[in-house]
N, C-alpha and C. Protein backbone atom coordinates (compact mmCIF):
# COMPACT_ATOMS: atom_id res chain seq x y z
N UNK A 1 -19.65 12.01 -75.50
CA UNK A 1 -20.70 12.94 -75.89
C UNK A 1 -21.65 13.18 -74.72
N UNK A 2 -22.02 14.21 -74.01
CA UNK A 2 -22.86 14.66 -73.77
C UNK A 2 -24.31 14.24 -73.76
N UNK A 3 -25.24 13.83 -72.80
CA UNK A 3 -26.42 13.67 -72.88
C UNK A 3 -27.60 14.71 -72.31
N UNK A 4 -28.32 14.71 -72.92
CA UNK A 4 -29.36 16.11 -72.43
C UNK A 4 -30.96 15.02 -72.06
N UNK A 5 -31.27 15.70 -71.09
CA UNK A 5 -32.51 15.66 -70.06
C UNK A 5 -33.30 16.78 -70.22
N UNK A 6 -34.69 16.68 -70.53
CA UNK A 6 -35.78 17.52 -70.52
C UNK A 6 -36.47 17.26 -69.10
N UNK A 7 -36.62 18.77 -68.45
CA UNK A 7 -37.57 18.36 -67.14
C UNK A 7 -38.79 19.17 -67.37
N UNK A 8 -39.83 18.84 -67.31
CA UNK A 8 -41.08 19.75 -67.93
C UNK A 8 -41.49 20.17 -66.21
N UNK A 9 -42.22 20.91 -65.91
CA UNK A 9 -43.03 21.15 -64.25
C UNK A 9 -44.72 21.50 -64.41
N UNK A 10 -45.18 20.83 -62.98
CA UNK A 10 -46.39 21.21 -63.00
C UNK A 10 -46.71 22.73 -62.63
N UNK A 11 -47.84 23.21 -63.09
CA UNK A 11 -48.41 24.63 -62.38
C UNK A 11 -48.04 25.30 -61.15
N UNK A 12 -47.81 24.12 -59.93
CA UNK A 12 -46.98 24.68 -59.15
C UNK A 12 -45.74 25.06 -58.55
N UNK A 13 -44.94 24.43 -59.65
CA UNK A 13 -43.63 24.36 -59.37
C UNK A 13 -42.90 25.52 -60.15
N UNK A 14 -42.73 25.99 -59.47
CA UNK A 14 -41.23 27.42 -59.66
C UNK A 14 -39.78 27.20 -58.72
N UNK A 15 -38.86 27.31 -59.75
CA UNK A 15 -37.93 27.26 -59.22
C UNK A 15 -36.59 28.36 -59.69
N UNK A 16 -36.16 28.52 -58.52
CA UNK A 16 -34.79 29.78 -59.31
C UNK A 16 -33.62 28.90 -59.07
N UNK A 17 -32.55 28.65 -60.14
CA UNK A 17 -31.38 27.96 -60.62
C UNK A 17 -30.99 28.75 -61.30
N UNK A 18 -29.27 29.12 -60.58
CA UNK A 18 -28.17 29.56 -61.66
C UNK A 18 -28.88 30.76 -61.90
N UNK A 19 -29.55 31.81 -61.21
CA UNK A 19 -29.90 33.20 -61.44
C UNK A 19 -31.32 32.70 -62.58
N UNK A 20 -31.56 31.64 -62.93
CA UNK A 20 -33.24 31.13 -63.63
C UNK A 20 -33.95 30.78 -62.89
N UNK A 21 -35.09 31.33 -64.05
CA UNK A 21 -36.60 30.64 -63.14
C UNK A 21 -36.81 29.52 -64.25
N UNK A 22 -37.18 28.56 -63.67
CA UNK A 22 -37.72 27.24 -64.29
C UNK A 22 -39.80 27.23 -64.14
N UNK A 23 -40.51 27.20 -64.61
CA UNK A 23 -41.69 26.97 -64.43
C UNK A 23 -42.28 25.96 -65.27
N UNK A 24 -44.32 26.22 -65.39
CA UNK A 24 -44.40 25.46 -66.39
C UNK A 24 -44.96 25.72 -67.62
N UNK A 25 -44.05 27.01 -67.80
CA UNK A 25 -43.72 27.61 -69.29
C UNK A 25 -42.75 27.32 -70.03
N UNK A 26 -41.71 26.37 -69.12
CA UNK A 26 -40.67 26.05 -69.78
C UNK A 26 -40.18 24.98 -69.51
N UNK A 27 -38.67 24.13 -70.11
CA UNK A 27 -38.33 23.34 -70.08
C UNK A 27 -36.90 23.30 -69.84
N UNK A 28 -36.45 22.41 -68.25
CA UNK A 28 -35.10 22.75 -68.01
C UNK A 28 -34.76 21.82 -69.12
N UNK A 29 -32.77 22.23 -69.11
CA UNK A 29 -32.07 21.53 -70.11
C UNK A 29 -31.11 21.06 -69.15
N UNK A 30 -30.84 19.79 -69.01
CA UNK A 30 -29.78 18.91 -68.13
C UNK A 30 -28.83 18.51 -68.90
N UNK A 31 -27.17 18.80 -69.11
CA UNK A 31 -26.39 18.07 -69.91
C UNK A 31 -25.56 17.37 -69.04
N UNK A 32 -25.40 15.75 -69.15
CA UNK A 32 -24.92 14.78 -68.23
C UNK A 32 -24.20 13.99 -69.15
N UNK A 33 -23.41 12.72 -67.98
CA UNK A 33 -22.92 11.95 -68.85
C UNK A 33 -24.11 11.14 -69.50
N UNK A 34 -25.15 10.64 -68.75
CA UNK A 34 -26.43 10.03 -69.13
C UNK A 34 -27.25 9.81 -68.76
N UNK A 35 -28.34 9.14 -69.19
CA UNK A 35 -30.19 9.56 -68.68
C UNK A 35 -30.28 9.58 -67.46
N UNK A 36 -29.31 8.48 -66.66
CA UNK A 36 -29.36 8.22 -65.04
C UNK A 36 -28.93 9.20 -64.56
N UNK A 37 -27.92 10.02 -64.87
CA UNK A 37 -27.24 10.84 -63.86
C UNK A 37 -28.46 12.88 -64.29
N UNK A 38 -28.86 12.81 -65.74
CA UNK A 38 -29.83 13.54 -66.12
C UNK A 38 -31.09 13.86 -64.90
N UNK A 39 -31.19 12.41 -64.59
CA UNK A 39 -32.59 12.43 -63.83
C UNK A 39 -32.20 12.62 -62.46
N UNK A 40 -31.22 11.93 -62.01
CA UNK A 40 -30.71 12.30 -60.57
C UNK A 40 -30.16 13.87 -60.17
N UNK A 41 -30.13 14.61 -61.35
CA UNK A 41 -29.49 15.72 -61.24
C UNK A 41 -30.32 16.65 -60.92
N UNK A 42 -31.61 16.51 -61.49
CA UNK A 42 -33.16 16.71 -61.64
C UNK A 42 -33.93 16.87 -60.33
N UNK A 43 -33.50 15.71 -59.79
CA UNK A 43 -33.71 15.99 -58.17
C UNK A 43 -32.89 16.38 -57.42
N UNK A 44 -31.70 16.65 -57.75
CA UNK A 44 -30.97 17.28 -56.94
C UNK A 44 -31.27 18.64 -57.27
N UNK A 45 -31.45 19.20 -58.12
CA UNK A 45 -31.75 20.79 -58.22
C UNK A 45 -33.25 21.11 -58.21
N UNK A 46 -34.34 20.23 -58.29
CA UNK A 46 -35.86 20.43 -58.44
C UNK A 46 -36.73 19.92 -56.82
N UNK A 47 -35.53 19.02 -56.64
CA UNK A 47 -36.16 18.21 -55.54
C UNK A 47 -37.21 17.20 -56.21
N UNK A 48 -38.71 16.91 -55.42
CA UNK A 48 -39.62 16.07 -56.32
C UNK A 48 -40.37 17.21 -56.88
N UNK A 49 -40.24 18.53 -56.77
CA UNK A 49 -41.14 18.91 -57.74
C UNK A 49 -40.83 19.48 -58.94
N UNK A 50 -40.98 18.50 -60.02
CA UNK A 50 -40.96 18.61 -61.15
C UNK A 50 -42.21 17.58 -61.37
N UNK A 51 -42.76 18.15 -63.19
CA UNK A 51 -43.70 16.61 -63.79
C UNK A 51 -42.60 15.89 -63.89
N UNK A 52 -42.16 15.74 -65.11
CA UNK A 52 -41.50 14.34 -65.44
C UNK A 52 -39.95 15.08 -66.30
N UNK A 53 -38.86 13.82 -66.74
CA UNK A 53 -37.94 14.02 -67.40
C UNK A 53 -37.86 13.12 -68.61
N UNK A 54 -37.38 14.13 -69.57
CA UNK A 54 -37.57 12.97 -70.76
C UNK A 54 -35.59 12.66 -70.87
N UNK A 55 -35.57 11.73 -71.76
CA UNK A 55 -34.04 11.30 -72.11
C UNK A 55 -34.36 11.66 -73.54
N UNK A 56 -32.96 12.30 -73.81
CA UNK A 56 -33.39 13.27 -75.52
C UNK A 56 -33.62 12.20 -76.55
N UNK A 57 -33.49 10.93 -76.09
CA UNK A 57 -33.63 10.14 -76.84
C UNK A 57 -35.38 10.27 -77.61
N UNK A 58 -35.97 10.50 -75.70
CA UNK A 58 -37.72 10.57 -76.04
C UNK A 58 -37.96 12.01 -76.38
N UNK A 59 -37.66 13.00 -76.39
CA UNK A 59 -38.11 14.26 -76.60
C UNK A 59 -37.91 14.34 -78.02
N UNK A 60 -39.22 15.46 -77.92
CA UNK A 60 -40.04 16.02 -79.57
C UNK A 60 -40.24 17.27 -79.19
N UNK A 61 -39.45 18.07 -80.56
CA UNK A 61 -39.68 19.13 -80.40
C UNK A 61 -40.52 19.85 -80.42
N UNK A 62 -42.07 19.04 -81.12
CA UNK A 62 -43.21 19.35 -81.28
C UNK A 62 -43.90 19.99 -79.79
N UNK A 63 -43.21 18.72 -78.37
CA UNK A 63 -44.08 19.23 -77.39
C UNK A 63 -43.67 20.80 -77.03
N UNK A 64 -42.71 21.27 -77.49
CA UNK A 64 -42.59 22.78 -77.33
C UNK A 64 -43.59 23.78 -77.09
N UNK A 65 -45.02 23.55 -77.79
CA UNK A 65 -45.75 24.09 -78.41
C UNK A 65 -46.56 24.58 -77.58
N UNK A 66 -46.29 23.67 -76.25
CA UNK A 66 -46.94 23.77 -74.47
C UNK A 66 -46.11 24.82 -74.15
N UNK A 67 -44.88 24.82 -74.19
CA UNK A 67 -44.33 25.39 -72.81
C UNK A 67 -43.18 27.03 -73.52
N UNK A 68 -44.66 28.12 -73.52
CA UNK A 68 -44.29 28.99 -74.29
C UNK A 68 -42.57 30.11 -73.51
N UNK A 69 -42.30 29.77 -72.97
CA UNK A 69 -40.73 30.35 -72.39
C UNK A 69 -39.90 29.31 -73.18
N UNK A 70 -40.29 28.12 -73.76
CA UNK A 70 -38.84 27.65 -74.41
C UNK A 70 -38.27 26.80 -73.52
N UNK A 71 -36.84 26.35 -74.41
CA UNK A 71 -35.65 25.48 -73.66
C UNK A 71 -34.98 26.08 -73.00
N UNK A 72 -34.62 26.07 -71.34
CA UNK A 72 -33.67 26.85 -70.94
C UNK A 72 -32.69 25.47 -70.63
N UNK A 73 -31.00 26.35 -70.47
CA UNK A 73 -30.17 25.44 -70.04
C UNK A 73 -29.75 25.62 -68.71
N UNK A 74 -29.68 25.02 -67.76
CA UNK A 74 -29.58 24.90 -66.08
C UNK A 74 -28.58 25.71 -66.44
N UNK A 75 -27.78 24.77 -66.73
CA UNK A 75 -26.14 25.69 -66.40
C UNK A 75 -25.34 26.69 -67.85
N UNK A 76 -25.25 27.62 -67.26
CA UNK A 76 -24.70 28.60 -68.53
C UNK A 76 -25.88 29.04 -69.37
C-alpha cells in the first residue's frame, strides 16, 4: 500500500512541479513506499524550502481550512 506525505510551505516558498505551483495556499501530496522516503522526496523536489511534512498517519483534514488551493498531488 502506498503511503502519502503532506508538505505544507511557508509564505515564501513557491515552487513549480510537474507543470504545478505548490505555495502556501496549498498542500503537496507525496505517494511513497513510506514516511522516510515521503520526506526525502520532499527535499528532493522542495529542496529545504518547505514548513514541515506530515506522515498521513498525523494529518487532519481539519488543517485544510489554512491552505485555501487544497490538496494537490506532485505527480499526476
Amino acid at each position: 500500500m502506498r503511503h502519502k506525505t503532506y508538505v505544507t510551505f511557508g509564505q515564501g516558498h513557491v515552487h513549480r512541479v510537474n507543470g504545478k505551483t505548490f505555495d502556501c495556499d496549498s498542500v503537496a501530496v507525496i505517494e511513497s513506499e513510506g514516511p522516510r522516503e515521503g520526506r526525502d522526496k520532499a527535499f528532493e523536489l522542495f529542496g529545504d524550502k518547505f514548513f514541515t511534512t506530515y506522515s498521513e498517519e498525523f494529518w487532519d483534514e481539519s488543517k485544510l481550512e489554512w491552505f485555501p488551493r487544497g490538496l494537490i498531488n506532485v505527480e499526476g
